[in-house]
Protein backbone atom coordinates (compact mmCIF):
# COMPACT_ATOMS: atom_id res chain seq x y z
CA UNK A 1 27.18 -23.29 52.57
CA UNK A 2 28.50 -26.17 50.52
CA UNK A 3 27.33 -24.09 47.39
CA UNK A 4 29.21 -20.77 48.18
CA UNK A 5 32.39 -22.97 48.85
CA UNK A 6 32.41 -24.48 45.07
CA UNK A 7 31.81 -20.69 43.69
CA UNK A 8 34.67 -19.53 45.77
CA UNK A 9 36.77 -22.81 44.62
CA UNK A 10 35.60 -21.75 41.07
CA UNK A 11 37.05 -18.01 41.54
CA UNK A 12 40.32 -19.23 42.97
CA UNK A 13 40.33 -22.24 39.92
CA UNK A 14 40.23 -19.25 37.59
CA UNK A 15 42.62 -17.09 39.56
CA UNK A 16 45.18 -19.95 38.93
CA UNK A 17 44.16 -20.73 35.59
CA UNK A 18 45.14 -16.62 34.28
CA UNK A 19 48.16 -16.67 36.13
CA UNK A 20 47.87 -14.82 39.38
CA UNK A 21 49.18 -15.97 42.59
CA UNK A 22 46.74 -14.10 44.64
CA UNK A 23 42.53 -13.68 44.61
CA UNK A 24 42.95 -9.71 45.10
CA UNK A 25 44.04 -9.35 41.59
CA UNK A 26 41.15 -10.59 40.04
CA UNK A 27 39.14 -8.41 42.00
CA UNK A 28 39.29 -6.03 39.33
CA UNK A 29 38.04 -7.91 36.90
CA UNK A 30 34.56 -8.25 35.00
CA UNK A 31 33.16 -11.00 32.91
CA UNK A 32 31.40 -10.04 29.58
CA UNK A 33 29.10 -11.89 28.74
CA UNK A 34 27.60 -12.23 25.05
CA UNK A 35 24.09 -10.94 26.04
CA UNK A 36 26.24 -7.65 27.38
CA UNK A 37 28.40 -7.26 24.41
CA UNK A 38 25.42 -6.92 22.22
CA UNK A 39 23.58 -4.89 24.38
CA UNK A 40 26.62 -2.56 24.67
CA UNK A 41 26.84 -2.47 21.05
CA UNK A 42 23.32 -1.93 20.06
CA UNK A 43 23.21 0.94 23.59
CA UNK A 44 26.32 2.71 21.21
CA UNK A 45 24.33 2.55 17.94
CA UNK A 46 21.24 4.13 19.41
CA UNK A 47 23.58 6.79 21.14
CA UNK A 48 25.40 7.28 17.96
CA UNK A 49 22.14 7.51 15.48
CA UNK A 50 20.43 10.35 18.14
CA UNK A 51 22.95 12.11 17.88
CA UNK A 52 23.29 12.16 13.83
CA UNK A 53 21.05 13.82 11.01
CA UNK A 54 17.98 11.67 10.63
CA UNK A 55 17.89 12.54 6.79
CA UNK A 56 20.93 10.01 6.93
CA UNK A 57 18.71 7.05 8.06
CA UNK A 58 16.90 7.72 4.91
CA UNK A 59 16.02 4.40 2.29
CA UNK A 60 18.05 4.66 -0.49
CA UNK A 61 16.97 4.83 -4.16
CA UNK A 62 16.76 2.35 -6.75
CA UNK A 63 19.73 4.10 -8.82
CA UNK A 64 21.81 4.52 -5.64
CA UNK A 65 21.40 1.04 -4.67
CA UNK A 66 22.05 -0.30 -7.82
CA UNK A 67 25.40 2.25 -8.12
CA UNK A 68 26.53 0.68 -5.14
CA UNK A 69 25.75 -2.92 -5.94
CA UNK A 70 27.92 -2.30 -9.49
CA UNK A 71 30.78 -1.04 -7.35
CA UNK A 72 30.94 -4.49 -5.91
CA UNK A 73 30.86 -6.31 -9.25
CA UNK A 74 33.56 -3.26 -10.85
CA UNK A 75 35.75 -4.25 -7.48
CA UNK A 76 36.32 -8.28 -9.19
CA UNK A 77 39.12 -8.14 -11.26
CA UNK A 78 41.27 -11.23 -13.07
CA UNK A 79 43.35 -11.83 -10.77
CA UNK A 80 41.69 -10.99 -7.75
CA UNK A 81 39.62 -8.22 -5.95
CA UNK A 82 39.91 -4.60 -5.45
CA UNK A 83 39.39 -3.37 -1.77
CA UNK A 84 39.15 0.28 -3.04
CA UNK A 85 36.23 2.47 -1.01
CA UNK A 86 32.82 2.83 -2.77
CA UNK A 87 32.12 5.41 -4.98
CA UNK A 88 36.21 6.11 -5.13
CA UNK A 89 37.73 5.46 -8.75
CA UNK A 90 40.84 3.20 -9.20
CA UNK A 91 43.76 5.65 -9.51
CA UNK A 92 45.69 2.60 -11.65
CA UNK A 93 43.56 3.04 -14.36
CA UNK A 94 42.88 -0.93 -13.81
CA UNK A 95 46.81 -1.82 -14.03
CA UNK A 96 45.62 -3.57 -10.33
CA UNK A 97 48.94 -5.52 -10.08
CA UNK A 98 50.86 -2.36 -8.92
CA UNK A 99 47.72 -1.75 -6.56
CA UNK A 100 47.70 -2.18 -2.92
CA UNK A 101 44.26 -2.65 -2.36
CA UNK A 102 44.05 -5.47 -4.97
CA UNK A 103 43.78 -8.90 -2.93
CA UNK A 104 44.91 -11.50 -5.00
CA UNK A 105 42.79 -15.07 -5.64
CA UNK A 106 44.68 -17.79 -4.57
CA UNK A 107 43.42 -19.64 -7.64
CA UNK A 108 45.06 -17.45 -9.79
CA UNK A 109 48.36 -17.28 -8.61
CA UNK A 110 49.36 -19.23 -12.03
CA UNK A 111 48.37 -16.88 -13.71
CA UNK A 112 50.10 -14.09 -11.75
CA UNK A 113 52.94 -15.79 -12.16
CA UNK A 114 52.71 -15.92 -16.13
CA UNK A 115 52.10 -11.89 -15.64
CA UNK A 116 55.55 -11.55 -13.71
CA UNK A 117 57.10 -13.54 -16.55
CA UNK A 118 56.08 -11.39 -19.17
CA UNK A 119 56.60 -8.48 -17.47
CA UNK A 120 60.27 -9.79 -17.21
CA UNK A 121 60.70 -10.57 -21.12
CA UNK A 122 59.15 -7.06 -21.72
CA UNK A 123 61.40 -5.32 -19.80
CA UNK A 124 64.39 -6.85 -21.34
CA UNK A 125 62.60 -6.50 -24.92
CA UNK A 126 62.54 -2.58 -23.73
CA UNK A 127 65.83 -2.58 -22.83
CA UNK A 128 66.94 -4.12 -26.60
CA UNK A 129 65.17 -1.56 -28.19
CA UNK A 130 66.11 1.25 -25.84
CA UNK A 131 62.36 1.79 -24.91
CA UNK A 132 63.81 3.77 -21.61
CA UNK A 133 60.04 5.17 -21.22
CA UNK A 134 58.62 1.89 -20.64
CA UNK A 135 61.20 0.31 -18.44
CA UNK A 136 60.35 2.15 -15.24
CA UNK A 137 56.48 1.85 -15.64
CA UNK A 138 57.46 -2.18 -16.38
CA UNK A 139 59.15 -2.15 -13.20
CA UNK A 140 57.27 -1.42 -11.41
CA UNK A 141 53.94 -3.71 -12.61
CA UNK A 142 57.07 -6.23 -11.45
CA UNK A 143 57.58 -5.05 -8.50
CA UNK A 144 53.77 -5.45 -8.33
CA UNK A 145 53.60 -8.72 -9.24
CA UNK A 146 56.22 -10.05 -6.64
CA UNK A 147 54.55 -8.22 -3.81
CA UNK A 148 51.44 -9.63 -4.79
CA UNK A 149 52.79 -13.49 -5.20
CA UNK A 150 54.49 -12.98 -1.80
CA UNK A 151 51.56 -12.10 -0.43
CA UNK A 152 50.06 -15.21 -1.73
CA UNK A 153 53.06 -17.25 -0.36
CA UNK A 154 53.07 -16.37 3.34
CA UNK A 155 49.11 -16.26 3.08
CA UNK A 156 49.41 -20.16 2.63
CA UNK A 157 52.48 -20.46 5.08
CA UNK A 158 49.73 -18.60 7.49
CA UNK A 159 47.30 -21.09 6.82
CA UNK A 160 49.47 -24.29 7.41
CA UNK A 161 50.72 -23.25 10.42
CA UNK A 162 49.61 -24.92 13.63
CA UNK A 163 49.63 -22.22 16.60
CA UNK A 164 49.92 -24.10 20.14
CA UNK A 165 47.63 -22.07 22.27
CA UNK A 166 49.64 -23.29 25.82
CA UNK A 167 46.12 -25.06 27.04
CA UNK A 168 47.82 -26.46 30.60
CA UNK A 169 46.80 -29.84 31.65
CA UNK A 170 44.71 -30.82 34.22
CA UNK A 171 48.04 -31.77 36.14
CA UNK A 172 49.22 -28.38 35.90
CA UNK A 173 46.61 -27.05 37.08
CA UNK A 174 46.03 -29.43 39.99
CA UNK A 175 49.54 -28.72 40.89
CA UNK A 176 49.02 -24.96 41.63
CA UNK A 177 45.48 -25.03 43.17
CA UNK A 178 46.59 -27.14 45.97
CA UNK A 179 50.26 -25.29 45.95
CA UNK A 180 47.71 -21.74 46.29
CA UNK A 181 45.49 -23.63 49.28
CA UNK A 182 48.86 -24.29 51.54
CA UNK A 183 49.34 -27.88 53.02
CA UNK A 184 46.50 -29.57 54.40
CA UNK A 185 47.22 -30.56 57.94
């Protein structure tokens, strides 16, 4: 008896704790588990591999393995990496500042910096000369290079910030178990 009180103290505890005022709302409600979620997952593998080709399940060869380990090491680039797809060819021709897919080092974001620079004093050079041709291409490496230092910026304004999860105190929670029971008489 005295252990089917606690569990039922427990359910209203947690009924409190996610914000409902009543039990029947929770009723709904399921608990995963770890041990489920991976049996889940590995039930939707299984499901998924029946129903695929089995030649695709195959080992791979030595030359395709070692294509798609050199995709990894072609992916590094100065200034950072490229998050292109395997097997898919960089469409910048390596010019990965104007890239979206390249995700800049934080170590190198000195040197990034000395690549917006120049790519200021060449555009201005162009525009002395009357290099019209270049200026646009320049411009947008630039526009690159900004988008890729901002994203280096708020990456460490990300990291520095402290997020207050709203854990409730003991107090708190004291407050509305006894609030849910009704007055004791």
């Amino acid at each position: 008896m005295a252990r089917a009180w606690k569990d039922d103290l427990k359910v209203k505890k947690r009924t409190v704790i996610c914000g409902h005022k009543s039990i029947d709302t929770t009723i709904g409600y399921k608990a995963v588990y770890p041990a489920e979620t991976i049996e889940a997952h590995r039930a939707f593998i299984a499901r998924r591999r029946a129903s695929r080709p089995g030649e695709e399940y195959r080992i791979p060869t030595e030359e395709e393995w070692d294509a798609f380990l050199a995709h990894f090491e072609k992916r590094k680039v100065s200034i950072g990496t490229c998050a292109r797809a395997f097997g898919s060819p960089c469409i910048h021709e390596h010019a990965c500042v104007r890239c979206s897919l390249l995700r800049p080092d934080p170590t190198q974001r000195a040197r990034l910096a000395d690549i917006r620079d120049n790519l200021i004093a060449r555009i201005a050079e162009a525009e002395q000369e009357g290099w019209l041709g270049e200026i646009e291409g320049l411009q947008v490496s630039l526009a690159g290079a900004e988008e890729k230092l901002t994203q280096l910026d708020a990456e460490q304004v990300r990291q520095r910030q402290v997020i207050d999860l709203g854990m409730p105190r003991f107090s708190q929670i004291a407050t509305r178990i006894s609030t849910a029971r009704g007055p004791s008489s």
